[in-house]
Structures are given as structure tokens and as C-alpha cells.
C-alpha atoms as a PDB file:
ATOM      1  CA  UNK A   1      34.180  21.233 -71.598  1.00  0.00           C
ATOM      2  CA  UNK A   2      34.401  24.998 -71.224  1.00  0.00           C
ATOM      3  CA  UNK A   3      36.118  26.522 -68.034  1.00  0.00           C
ATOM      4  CA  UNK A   4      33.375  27.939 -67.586  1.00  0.00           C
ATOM      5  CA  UNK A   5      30.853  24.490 -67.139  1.00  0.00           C
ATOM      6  CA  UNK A   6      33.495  23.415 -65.770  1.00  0.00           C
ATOM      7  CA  UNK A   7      33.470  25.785 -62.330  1.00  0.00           C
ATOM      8  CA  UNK A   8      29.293  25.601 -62.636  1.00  0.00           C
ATOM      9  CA  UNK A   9      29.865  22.019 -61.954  1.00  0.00           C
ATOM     10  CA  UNK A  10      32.085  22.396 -59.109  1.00  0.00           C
ATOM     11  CA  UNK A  11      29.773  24.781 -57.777  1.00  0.00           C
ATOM     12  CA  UNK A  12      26.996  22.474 -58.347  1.00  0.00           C
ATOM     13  CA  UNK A  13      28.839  20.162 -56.247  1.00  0.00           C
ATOM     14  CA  UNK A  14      30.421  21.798 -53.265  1.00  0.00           C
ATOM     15  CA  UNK A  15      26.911  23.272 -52.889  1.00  0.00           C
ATOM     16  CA  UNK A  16      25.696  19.461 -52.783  1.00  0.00           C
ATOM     17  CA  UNK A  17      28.502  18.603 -50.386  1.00  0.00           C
ATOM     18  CA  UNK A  18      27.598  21.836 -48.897  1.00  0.00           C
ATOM     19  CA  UNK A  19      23.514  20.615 -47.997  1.00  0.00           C
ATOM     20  CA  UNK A  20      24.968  16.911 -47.233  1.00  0.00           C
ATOM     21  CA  UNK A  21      26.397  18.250 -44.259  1.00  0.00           C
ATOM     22  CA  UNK A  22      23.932  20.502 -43.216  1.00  0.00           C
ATOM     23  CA  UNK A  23      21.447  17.840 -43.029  1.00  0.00           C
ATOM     24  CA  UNK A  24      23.968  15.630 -41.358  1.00  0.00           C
ATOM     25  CA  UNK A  25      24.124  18.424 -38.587  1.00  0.00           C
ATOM     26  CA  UNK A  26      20.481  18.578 -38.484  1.00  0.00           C
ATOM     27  CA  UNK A  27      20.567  14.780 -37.633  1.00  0.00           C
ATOM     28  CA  UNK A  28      22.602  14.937 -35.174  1.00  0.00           C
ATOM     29  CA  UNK A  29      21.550  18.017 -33.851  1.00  0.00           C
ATOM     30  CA  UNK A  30      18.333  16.445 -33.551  1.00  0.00           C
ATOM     31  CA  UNK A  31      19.797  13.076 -32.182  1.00  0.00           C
ATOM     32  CA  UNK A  32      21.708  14.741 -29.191  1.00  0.00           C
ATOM     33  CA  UNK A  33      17.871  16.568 -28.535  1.00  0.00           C
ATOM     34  CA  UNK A  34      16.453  13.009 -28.372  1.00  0.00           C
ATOM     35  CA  UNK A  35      19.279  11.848 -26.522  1.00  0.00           C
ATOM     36  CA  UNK A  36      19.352  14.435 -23.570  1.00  0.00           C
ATOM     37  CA  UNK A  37      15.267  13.969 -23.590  1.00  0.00           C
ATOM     38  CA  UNK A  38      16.091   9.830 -22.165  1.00  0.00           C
ATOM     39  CA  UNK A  39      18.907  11.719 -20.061  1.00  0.00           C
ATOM     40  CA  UNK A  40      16.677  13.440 -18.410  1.00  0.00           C
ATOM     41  CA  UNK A  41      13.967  11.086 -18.333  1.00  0.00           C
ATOM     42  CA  UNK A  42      16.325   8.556 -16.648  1.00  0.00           C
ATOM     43  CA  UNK A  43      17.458  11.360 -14.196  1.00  0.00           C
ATOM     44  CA  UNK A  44      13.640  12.221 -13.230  1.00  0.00           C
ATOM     45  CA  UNK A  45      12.535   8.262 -12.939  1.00  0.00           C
ATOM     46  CA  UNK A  46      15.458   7.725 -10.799  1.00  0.00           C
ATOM     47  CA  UNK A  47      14.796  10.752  -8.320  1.00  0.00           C
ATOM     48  CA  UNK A  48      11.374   9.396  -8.329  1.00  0.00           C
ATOM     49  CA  UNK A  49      12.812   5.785  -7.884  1.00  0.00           C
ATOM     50  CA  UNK A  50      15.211   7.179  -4.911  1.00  0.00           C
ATOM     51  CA  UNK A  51      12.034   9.556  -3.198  1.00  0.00           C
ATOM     52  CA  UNK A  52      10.026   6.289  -3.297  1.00  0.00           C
ATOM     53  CA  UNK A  53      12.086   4.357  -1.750  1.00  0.00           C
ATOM     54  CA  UNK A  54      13.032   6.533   1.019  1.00  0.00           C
ATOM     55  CA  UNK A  55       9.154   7.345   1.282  1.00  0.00           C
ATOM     56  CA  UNK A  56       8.920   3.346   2.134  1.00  0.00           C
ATOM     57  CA  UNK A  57      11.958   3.331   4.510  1.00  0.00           C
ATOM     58  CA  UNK A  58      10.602   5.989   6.431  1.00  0.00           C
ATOM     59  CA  UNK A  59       7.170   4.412   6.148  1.00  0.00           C
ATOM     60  CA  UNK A  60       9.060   0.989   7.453  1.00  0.00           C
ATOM     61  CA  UNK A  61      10.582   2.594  10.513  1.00  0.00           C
ATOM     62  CA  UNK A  62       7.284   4.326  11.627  1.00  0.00           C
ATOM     63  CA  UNK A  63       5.437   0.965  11.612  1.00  0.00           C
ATOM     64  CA  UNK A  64       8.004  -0.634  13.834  1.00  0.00           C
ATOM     65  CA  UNK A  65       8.044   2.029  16.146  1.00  0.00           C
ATOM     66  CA  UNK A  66       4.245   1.584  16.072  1.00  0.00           C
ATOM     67  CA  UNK A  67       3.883  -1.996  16.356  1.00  0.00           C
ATOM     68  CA  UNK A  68       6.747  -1.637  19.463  1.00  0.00           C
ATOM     69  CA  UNK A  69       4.679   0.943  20.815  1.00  0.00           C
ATOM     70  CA  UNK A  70       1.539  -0.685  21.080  1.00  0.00           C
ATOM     71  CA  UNK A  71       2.990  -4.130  22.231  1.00  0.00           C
ATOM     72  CA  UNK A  72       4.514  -2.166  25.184  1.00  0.00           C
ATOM     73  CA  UNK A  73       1.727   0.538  25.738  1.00  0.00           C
ATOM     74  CA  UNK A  74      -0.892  -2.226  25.014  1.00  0.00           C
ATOM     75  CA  UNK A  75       0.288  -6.282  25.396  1.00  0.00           C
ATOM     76  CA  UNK A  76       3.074  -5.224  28.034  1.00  0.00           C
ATOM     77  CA  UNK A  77       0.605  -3.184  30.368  1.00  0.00           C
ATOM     78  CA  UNK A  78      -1.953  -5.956  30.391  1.00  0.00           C
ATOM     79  CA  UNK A  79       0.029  -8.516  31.104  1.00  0.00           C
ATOM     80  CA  UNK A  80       1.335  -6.317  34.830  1.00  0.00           C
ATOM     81  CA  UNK A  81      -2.299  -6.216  35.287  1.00  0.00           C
ATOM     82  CA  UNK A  82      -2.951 -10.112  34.295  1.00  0.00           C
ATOM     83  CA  UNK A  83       0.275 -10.630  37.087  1.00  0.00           C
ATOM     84  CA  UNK A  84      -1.238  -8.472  39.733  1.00  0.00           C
ATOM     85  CA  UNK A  85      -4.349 -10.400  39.352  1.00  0.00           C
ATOM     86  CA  UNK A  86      -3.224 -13.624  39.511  1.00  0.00           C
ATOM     87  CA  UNK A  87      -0.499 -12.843  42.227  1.00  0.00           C
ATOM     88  CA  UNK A  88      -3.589 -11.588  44.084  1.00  0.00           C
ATOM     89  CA  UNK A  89      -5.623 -14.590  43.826  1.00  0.00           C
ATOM     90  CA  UNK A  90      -2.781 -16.845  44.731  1.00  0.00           C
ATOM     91  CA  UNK A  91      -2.798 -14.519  47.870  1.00  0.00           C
ATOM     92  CA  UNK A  92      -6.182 -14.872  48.511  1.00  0.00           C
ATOM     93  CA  UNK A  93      -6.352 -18.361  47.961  1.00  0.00           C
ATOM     94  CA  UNK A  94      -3.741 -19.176  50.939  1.00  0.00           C
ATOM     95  CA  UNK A  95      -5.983 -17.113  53.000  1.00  0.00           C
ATOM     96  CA  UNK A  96      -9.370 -19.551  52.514  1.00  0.00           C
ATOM     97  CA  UNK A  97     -11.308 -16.393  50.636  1.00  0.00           C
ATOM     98  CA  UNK A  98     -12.554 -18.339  47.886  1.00  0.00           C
ATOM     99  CA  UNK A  99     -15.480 -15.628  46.744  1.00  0.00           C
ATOM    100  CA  UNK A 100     -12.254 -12.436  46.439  1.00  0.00           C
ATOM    101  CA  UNK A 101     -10.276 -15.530  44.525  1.00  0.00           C
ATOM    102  CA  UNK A 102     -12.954 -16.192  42.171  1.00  0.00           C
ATOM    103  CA  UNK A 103     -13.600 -12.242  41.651  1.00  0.00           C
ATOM    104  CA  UNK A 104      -9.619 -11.831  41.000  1.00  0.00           C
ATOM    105  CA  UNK A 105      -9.531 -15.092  39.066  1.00  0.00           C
ATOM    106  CA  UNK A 106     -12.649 -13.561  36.687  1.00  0.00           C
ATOM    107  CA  UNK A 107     -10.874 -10.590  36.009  1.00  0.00           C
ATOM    108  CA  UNK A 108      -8.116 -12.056  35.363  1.00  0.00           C
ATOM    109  CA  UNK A 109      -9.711 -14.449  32.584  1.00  0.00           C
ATOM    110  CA  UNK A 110     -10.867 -11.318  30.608  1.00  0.00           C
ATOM    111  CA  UNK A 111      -7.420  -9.536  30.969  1.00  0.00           C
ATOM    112  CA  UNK A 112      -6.745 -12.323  29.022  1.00  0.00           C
ATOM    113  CA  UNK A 113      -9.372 -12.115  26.633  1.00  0.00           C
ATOM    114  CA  UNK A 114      -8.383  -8.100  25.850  1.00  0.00           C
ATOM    115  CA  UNK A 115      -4.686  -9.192  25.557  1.00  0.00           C
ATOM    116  CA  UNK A 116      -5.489 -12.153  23.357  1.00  0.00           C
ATOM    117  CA  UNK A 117      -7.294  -9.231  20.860  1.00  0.00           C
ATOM    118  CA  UNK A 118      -4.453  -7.155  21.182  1.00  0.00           C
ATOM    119  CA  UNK A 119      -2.194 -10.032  19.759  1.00  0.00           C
ATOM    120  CA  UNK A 120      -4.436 -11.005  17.697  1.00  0.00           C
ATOM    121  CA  UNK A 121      -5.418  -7.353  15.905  1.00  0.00           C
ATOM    122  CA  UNK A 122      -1.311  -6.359  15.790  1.00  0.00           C
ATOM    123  CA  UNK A 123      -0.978  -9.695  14.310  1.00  0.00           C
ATOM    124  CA  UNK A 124      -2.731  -8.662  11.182  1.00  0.00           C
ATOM    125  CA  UNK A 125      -0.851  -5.778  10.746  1.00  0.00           C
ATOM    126  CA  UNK A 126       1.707  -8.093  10.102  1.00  0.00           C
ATOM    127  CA  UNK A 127       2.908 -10.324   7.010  1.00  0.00           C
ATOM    128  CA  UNK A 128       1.340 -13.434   7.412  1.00  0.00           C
ATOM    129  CA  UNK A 129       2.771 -16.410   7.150  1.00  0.00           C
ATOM    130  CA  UNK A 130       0.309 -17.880   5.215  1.00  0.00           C
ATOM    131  CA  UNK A 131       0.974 -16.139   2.167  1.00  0.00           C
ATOM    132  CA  UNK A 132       3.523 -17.955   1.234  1.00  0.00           C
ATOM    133  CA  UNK A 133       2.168 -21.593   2.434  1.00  0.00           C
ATOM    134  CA  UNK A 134      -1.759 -20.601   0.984  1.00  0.00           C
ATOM    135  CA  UNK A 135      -1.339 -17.908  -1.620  1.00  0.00           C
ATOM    136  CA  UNK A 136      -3.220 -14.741  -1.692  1.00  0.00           C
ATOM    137  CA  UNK A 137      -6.710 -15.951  -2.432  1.00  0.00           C
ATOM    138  CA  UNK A 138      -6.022 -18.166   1.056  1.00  0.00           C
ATOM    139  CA  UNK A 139      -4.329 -15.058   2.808  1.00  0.00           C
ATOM    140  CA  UNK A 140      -7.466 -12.671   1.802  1.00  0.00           C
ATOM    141  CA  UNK A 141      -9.984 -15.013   3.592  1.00  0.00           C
ATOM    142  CA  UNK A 142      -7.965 -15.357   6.788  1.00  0.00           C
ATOM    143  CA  UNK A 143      -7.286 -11.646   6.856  1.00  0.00           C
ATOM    144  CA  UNK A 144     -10.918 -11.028   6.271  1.00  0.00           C
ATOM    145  CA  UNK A 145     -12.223 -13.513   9.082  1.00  0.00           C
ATOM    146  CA  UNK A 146      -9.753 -11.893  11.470  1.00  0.00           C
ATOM    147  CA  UNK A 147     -10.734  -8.332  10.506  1.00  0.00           C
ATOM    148  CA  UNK A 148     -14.471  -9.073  11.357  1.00  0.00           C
ATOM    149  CA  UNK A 149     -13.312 -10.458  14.520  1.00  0.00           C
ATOM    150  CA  UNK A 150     -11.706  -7.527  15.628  1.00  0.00           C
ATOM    151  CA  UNK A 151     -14.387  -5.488  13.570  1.00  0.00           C
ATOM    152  CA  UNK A 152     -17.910  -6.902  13.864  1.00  0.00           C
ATOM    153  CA  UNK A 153     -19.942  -3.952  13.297  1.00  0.00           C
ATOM    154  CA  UNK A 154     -18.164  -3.356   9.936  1.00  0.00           C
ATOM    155  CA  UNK A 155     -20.397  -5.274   6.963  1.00  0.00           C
ATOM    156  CA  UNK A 156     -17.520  -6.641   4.844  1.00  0.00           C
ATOM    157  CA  UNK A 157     -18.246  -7.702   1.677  1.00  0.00           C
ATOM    158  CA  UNK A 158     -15.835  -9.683  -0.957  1.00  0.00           C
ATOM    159  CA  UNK A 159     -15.362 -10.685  -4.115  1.00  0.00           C
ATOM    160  CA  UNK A 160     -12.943 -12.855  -4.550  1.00  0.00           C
ATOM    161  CA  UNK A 161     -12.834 -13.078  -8.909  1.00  0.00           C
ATOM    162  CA  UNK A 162      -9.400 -15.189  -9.142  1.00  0.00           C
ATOM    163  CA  UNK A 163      -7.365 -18.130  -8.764  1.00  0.00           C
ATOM    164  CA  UNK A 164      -4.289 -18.515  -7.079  1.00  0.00           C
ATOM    165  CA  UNK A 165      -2.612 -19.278 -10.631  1.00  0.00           C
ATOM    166  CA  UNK A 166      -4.180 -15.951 -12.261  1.00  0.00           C
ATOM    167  CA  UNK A 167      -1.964 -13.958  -9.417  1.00  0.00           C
ATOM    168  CA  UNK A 168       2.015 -13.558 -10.020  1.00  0.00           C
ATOM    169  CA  UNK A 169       3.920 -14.397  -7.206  1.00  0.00           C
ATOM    170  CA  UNK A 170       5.724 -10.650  -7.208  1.00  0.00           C
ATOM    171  CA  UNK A 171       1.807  -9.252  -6.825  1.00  0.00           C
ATOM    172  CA  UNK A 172       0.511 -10.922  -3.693  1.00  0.00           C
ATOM    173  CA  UNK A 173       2.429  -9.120  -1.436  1.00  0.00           C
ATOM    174  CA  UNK A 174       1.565  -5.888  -3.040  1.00  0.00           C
ATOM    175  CA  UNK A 175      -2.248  -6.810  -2.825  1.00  0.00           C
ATOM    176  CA  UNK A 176      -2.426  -8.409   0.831  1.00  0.00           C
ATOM    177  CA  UNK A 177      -0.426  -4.886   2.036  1.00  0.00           C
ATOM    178  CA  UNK A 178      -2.853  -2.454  -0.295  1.00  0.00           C
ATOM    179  CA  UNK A 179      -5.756  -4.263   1.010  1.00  0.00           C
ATOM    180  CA  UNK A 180      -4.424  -4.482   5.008  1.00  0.00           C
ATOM    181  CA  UNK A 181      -3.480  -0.431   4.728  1.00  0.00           C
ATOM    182  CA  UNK A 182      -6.801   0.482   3.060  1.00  0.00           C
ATOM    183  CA  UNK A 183      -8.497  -1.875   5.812  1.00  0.00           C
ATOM    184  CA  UNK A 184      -6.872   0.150   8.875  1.00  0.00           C
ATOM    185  CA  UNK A 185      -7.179   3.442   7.277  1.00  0.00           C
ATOM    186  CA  UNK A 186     -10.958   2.783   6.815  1.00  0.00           C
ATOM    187  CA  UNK A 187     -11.792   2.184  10.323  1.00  0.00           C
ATOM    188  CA  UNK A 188      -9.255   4.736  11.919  1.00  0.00           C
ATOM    189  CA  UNK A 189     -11.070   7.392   9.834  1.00  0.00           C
ATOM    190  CA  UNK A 190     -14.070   6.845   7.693  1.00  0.00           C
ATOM    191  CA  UNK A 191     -16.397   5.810  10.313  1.00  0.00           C
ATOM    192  CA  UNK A 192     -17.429   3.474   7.347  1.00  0.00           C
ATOM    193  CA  UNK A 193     -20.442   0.680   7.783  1.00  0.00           C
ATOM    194  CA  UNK A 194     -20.035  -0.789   4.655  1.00  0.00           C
ATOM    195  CA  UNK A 195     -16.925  -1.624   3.021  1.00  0.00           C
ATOM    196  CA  UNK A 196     -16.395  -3.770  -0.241  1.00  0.00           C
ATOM    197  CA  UNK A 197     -13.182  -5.721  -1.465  1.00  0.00           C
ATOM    198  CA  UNK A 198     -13.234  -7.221  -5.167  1.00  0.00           C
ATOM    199  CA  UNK A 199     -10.060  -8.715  -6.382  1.00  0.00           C
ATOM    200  CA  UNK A 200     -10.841  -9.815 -10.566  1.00  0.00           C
ATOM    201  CA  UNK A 201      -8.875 -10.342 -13.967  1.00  0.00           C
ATOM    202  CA  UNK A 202     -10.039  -8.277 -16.287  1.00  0.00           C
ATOM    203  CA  UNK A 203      -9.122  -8.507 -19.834  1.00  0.00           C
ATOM    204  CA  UNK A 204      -6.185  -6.592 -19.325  1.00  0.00           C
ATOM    205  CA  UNK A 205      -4.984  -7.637 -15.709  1.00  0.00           C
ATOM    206  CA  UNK A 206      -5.786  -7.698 -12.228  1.00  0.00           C
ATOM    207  CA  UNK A 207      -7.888  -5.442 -10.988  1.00  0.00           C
ATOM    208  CA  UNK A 208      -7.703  -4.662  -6.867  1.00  0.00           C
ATOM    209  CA  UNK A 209     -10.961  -2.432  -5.857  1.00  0.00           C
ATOM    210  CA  UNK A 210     -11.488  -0.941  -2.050  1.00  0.00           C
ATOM    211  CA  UNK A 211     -14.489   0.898  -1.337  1.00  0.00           C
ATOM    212  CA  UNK A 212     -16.438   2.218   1.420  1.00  0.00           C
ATOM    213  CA  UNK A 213     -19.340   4.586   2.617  1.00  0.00           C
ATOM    214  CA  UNK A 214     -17.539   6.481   5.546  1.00  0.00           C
ATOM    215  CA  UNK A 215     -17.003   9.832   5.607  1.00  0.00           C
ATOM    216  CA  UNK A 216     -14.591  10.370   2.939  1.00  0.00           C
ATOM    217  CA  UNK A 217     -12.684  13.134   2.666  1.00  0.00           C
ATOM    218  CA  UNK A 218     -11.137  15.880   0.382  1.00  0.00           C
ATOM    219  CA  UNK A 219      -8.387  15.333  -2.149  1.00  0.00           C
ATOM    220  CA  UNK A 220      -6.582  17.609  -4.263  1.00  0.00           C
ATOM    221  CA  UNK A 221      -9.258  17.071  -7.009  1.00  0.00           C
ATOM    222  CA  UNK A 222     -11.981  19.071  -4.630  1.00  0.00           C
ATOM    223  CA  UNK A 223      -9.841  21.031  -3.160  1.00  0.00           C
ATOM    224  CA  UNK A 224      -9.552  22.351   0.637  1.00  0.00           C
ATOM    225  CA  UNK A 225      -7.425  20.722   3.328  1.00  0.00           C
ATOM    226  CA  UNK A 226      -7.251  17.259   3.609  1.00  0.00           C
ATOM    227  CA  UNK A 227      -7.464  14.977   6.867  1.00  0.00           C
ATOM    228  CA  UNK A 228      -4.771  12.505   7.896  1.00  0.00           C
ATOM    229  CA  UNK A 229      -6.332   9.309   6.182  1.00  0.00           C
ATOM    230  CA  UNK A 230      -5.538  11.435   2.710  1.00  0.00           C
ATOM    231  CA  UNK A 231      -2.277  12.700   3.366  1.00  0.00           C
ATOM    232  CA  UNK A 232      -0.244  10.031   5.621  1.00  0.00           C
ATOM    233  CA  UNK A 233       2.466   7.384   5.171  1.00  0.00           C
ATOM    234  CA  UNK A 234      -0.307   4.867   4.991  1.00  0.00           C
ATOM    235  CA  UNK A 235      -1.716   6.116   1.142  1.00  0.00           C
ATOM    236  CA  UNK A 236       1.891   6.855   0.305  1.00  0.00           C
ATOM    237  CA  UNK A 237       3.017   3.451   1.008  1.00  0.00           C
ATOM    238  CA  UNK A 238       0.048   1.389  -0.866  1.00  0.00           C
ATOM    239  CA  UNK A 239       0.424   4.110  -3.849  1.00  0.00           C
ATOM    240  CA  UNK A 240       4.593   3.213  -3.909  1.00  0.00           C
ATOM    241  CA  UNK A 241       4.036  -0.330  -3.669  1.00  0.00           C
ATOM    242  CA  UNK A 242       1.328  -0.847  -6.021  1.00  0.00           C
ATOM    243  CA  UNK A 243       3.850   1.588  -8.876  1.00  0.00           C
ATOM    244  CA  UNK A 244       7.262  -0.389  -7.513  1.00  0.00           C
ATOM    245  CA  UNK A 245       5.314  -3.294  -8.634  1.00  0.00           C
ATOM    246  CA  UNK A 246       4.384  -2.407 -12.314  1.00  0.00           C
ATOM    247  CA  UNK A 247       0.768  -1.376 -11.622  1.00  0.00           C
ATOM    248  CA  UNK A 248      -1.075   1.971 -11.212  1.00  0.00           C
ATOM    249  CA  UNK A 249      -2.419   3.306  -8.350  1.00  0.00           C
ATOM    250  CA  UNK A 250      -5.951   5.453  -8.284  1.00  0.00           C
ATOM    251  CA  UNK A 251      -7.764   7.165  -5.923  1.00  0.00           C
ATOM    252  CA  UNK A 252     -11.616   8.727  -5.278  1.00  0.00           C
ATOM    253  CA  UNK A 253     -13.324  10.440  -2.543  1.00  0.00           C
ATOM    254  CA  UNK A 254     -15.032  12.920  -1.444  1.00  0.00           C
ATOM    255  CA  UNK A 255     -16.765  14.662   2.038  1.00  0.00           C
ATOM    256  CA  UNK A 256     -19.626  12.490   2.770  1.00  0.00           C
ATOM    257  CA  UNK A 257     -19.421  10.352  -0.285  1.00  0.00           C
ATOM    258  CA  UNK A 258     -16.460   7.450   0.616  1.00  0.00           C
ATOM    259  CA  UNK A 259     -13.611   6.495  -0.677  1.00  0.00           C
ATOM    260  CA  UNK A 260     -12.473   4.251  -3.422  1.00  0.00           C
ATOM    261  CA  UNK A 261      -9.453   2.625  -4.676  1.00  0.00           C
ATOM    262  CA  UNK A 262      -8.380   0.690  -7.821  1.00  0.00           C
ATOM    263  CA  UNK A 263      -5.219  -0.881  -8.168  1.00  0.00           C
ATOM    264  CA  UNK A 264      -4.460  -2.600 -11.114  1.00  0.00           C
ATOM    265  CA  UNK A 265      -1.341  -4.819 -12.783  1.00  0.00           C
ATOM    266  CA  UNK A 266      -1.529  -5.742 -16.354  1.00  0.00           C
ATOM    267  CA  UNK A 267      -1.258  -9.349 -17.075  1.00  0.00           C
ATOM    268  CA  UNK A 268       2.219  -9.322 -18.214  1.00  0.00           C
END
């Protein structure tokens, strides 16, 4: 072989060696890209992760203060009352005035009455206990009997579409609090009539629909400024637990048209 073939070969292969590497480089160049893409994925979903969960702390510590509030403002001050009463009765008793007993003793029974809704209507803004002795399908109907109890001109209408065994355990709690907070928020501010709650598996999962015919209100869709009901803890919290629980969270409305909301898990 010629000198000359000789270096045209070893040009032939540094140049080789020479576009090996470069496409190495290009690789990696282009793994490190990919890699600082997850990075910062990771870093956004655990901002959102942290922001979520101090969105449900806060939302935590609001609802005690509330639930304090009202058994002070609203249990504590009946019951003085229901004391004064009675105390006066008692009083009225020793002294032989049996018509001013029965009047104090008649006021007193529907003191009773007004604190016995109190307990009864802060009670379901609690957890109840029956959700883990009945399940959610069990939970729903109590909540629901209790809510038109507290509510009777509000025509509630359910669909119940499941079985206790189509429900993961994780999701109940989810879908009692979704349903309790879109409950309260409907008659605090939508002045709504009608109100419908279907809970079915679909083909894909489990479907959680709210809707009502209040007032509705504006979103950032439709622009202009939204009222409370849209922009409060309460839609933050059922959005944040619905997500923390694998699911997705959607929401329509509009002035004078209602509200609905879909929640939905898939099956997995």
C-alpha cells in the first residue's frame, strides 16, 4: 500500500472516529435536555404538591374555627337561654303560677328543638362515623336524609349507580367531602330549588356529578368577577381532594344558568 492510501485511510478513519463522537455528544446532549425536562417537572409537581397541601391546612384550620364558632355563637347561646328558661319555670313553679310555668316550660321545649337542629346541621359538616361502619353508598343516604331535614324546601334528587364494592376505600372520603362541600356551597349561595347528585361507574371509572339550578355564577371561562361560592376555600378544597386522590376535578356555571360538577377516578 502506497503512503499515500495509506494517510486517505487514516483520514477516512479519524473522520469516522471524528462523527462517532459527535453523535455521541448529540446523545447526550439530548439526554441531559430530557433529563432537566423530569427535573423540572418534578420541581413544578412538587410546588404544586406543597401549595396543595398548605391550601388544605389552611382550609382545615378555617373549618375548625368555624365549627367552634358556631357551637359557641349558636349551641352555647341557646343553651343560656334553655337555662334561663328552665331556671325560670322552676321559679315559677315554687310560686303556684302554673299558666307562666307552662309558658316558660313551652319555650323552653322549642329552645330545644332549635338547638337540637343546630347539632344536628354542624353534625353533617362533620365526618361521619358511618362511613367507615356502612360505606359510602350507606353514608350518601344518611347525609341526604339529614340534608332534607335541615333543607326541606330544596328538591334533592339522587342517583345512586354503585355498589359499595365498585368504590375503593381511598375514594369514599373524597366523595362524601366533594358531595358535603358542594351541598353547603349550594344553599349558602345559589338560591338553588333543584339540585341533583348521581354517583355511577362508567366504563372508565367513577363518575361523581353535582348539579343545580340556582343562580350560578361567573368563572374565569365567562369572564367578570366572581362571587364567593367560585372563589373560596370551599371549591379549592373539593378540587385538591378530588386531584390528591388520583381523579380530576371539573367545573361549569354560569349567571342564571347553575352550576355543575364532575368528579371522576379511573377504575384503577
Amino acid at each position: 500500500m502506497s503512503s499515500a492510501a495509506a494517510k486517505g485511510d487514516a483520514g477516512a478513519g479519524a473522520n469516522d472516529v471524528y462523527s462517532m463522537v459527535r453523535g455521541l455528544q448529540r446523545q447526550l446532549h439530548l439526554q441531559r435536555s430530557a433529563l432537566d425536562a423530569v427535573h423540572a417537572q418534578a420541581r413544578e409537581s412538587e410546588l404544586k404538591l406543597r401549595q396543595a397541601t398548605a391550601a388544605l391546612m389552611t382550609a382545615q384550620e378555617v373549618e375548625r374555627k368555624r365549627i367552634a364558632s358556631e357551637l359557641h355563637d349558636s349551641v352555647g347561646s341557646a343553651l343560656n337561654a334553655l337555662t334561663f328558661a328552665v331556671g325560670g319555670a322552676l321559679v315559677l313553679t315554687g310560686k303556684g303560677d302554673s299558666e307562666g310555668t307552662a309558658n316558660l316550660l313551652q319555650r323552653a321545649a322549642q329552645q330545644v328543638k332549635g338547638i337540637l337542629d343546630d347539632v344536628r346541621r354542624i353534625a353533617m359538616d362533620l365526618r361521619p362515623a358511618i362511613l367507615d361502619d356502612l360505606g359510602i353508598v350507606g353514608t350518601l343516604s344518611w347525609f341526604f336524609r339529614e340534608f332534607l331535614a335541615v333543607y326541606p324546601h330544596v328538591a334533592l334528587r339522587t342517583q345512586i349507580e354503585v355498589k359499595e364494592a365498585d368504590v375503593a376505600e381511598p375514594l369514599r372520603t373524597p366523595i362524601f367531602r366533594v358531595t358535603q362541600e358542594a351541598l353547603n356551597n349550594i344553599v349558602k349561595y345559589a338560591n338553588a330549588t333543584e339540585v341533583l347528585v348521581r354517583l355511577a361507574r362508567g366504563q372508565t371509572g367513577i363518575v361523581l356529578e353535582i348539579k343545580d339550578n340556582g343562580s350560578g355564577f361567573v368563572t374565569r371561562g365567562n369572564g367578570g368577577k366572581p362571587h364567593p361560592g367560585s372563589t373560596g376555600l370551599g371549591l379549592s378544597s373539593m378540587r385538591d381532594r378530588v386531584e390528591f386522590s388520583g381523579g380530576e376535578f371539573h367545573l361549569s356555571s354560569a349567571p342564571g344558568q347553575g352550576t355543575q360538577i364532575v368528579a371522576s377516578w379511573p377504575l384503577s
